[in-house]
PDB file of N, CA and C in Angstrom:
ATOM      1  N   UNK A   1      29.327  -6.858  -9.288  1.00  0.00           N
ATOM      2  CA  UNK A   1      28.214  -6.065  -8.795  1.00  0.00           C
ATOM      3  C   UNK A   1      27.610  -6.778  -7.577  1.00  0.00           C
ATOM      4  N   UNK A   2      27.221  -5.848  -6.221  1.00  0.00           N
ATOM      5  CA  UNK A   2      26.902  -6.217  -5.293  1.00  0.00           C
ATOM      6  C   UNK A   2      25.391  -6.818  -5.807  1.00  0.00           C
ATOM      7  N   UNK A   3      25.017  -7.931  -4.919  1.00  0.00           N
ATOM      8  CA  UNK A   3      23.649  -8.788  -4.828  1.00  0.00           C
ATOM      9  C   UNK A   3      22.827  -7.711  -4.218  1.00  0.00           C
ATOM     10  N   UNK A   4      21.500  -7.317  -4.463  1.00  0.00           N
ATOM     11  CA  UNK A   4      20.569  -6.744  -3.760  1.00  0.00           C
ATOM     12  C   UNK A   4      19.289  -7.654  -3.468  1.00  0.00           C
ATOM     13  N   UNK A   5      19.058  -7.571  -1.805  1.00  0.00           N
ATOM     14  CA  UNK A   5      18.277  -8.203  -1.323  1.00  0.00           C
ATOM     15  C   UNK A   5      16.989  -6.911  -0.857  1.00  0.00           C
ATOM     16  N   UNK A   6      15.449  -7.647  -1.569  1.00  0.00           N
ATOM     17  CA  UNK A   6      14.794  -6.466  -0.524  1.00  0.00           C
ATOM     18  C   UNK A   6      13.883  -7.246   0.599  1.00  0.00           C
ATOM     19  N   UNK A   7      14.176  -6.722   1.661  1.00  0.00           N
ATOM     20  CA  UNK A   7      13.015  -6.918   2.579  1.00  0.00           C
ATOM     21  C   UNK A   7      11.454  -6.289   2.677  1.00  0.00           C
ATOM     22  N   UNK A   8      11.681  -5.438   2.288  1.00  0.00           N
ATOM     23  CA  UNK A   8       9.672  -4.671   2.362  1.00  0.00           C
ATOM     24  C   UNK A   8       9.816  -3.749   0.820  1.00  0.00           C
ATOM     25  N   UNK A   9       8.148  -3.941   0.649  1.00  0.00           N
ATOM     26  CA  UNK A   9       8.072  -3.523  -0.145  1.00  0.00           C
ATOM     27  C   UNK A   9       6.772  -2.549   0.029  1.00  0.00           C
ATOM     28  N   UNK A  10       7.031  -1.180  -1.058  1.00  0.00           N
ATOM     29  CA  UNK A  10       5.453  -0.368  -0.728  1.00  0.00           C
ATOM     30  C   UNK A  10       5.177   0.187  -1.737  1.00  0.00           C
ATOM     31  N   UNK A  11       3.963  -0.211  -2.416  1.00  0.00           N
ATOM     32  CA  UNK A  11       4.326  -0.169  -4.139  1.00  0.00           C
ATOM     33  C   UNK A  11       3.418   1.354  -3.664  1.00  0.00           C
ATOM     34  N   UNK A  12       3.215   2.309  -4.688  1.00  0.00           N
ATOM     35  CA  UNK A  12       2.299   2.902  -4.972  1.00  0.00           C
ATOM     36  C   UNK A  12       1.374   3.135  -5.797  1.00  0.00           C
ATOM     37  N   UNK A  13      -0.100   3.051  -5.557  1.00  0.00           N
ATOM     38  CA  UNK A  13      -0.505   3.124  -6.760  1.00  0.00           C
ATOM     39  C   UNK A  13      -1.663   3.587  -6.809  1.00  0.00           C
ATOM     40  N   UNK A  14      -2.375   4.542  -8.251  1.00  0.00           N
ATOM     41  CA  UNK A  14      -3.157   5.737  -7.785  1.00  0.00           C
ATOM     42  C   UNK A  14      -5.094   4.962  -7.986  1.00  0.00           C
ATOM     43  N   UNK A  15      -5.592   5.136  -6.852  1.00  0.00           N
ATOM     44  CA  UNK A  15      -7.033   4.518  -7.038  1.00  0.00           C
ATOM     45  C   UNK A  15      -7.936   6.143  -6.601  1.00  0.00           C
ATOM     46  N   UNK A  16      -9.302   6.015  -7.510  1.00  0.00           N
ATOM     47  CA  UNK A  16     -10.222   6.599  -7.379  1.00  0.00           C
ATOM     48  C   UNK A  16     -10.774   6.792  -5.633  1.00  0.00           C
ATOM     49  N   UNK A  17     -11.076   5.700  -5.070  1.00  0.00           N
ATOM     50  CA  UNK A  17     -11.471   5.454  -4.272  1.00  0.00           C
ATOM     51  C   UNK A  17     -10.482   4.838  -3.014  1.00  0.00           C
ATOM     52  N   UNK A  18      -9.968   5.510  -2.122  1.00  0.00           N
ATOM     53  CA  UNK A  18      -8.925   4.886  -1.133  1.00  0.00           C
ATOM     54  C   UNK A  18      -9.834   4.080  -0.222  1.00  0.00           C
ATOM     55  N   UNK A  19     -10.751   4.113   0.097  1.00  0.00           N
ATOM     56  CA  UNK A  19     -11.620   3.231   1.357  1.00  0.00           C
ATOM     57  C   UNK A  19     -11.361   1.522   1.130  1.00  0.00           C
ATOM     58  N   UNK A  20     -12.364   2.076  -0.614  1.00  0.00           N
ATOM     59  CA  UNK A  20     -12.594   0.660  -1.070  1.00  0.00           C
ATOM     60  C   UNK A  20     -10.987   0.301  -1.917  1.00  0.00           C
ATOM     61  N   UNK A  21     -10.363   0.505  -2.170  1.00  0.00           N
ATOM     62  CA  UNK A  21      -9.442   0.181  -2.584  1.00  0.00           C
ATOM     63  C   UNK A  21      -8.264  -0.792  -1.362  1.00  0.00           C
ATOM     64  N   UNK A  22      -8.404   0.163   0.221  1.00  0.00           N
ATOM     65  CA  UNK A  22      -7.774  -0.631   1.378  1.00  0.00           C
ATOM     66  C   UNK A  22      -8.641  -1.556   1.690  1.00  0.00           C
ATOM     67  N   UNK A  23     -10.350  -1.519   1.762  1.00  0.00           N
ATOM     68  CA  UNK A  23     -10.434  -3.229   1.822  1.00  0.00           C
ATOM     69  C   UNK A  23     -10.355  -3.895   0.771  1.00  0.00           C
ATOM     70  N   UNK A  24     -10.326  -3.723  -0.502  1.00  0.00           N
ATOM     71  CA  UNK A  24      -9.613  -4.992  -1.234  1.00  0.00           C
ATOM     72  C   UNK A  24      -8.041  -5.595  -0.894  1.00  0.00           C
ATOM     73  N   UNK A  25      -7.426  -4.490  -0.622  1.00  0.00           N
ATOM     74  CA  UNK A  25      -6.506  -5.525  -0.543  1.00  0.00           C
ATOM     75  C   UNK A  25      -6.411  -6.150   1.142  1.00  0.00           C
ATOM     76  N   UNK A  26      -7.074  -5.655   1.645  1.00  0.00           N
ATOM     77  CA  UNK A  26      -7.526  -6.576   3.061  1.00  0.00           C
ATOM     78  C   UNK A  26      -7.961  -7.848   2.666  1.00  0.00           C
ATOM     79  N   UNK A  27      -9.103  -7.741   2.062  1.00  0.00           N
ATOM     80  CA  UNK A  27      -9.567  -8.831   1.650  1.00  0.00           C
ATOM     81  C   UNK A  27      -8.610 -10.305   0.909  1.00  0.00           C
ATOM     82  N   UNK A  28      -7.718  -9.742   0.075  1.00  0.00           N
ATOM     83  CA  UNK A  28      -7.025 -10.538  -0.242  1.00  0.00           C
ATOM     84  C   UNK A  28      -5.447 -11.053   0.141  1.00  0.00           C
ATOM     85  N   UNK A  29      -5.521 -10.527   1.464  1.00  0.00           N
ATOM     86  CA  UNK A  29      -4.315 -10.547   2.588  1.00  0.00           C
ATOM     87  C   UNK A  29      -3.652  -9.952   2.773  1.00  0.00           C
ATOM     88  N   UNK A  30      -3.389  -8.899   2.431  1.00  0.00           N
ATOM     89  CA  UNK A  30      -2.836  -7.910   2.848  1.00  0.00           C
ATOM     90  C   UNK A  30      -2.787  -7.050   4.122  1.00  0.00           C
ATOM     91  N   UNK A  31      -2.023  -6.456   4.650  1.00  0.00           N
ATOM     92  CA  UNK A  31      -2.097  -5.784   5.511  1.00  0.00           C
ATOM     93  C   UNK A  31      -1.800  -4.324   4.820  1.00  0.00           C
ATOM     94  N   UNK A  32      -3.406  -3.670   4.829  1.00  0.00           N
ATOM     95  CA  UNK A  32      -3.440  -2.000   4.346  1.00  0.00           C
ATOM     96  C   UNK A  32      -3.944  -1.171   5.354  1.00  0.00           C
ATOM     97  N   UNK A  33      -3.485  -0.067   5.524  1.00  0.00           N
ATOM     98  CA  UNK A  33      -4.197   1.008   5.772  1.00  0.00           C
ATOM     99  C   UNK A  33      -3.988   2.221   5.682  1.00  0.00           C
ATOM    100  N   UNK A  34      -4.583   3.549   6.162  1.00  0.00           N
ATOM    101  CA  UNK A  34      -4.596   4.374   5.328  1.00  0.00           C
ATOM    102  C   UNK A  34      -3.743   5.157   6.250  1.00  0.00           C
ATOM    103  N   UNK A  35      -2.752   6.130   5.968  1.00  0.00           N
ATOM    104  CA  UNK A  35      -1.783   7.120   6.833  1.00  0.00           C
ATOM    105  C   UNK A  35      -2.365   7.998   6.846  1.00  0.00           C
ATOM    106  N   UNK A  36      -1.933   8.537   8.013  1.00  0.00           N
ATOM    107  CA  UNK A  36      -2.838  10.201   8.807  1.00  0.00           C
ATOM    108  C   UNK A  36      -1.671  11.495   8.079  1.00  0.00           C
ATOM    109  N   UNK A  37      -2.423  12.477   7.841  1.00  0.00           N
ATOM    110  CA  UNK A  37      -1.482  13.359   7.202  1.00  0.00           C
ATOM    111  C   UNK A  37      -2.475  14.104   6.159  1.00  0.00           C
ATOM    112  N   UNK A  38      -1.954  15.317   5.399  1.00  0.00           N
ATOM    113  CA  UNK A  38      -2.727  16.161   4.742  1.00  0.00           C
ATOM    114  C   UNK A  38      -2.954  15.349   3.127  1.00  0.00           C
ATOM    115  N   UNK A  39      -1.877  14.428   2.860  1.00  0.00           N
ATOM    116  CA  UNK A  39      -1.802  13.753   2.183  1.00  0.00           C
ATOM    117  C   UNK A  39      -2.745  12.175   2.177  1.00  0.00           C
ATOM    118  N   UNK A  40      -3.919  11.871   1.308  1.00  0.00           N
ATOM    119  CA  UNK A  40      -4.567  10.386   1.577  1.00  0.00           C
ATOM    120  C   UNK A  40      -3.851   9.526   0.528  1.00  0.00           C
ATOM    121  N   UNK A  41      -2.816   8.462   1.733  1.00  0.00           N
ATOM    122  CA  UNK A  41      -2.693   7.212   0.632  1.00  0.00           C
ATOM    123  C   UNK A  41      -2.686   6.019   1.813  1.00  0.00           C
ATOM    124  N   UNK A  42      -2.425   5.136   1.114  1.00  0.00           N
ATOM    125  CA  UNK A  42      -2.453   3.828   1.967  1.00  0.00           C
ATOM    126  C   UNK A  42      -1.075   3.197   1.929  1.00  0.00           C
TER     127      UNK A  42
END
């Protein structure tokens, strides 16, 4: 079986609040933000 390597990762995951949810993970180093579209996620 071939080795799988990943390079990026983009988890999803469902929060009440998208604002405060992208500065937490700012806060804790991340690089978040939120995508333009009819759809709100980060």
């Amino acid at each position: 079986m071939p080795e799988i390597a990943f390079t990026d990762v983009a988890p999803v995951v469902p929060v009440r609040n998208l604002a405060a949810a992208l500065e937490r993970y700012r806060r804790l180093g991340f690089a978040a933000r939120a995508y333009d579209g009819p759809e709100r996620y980060g």
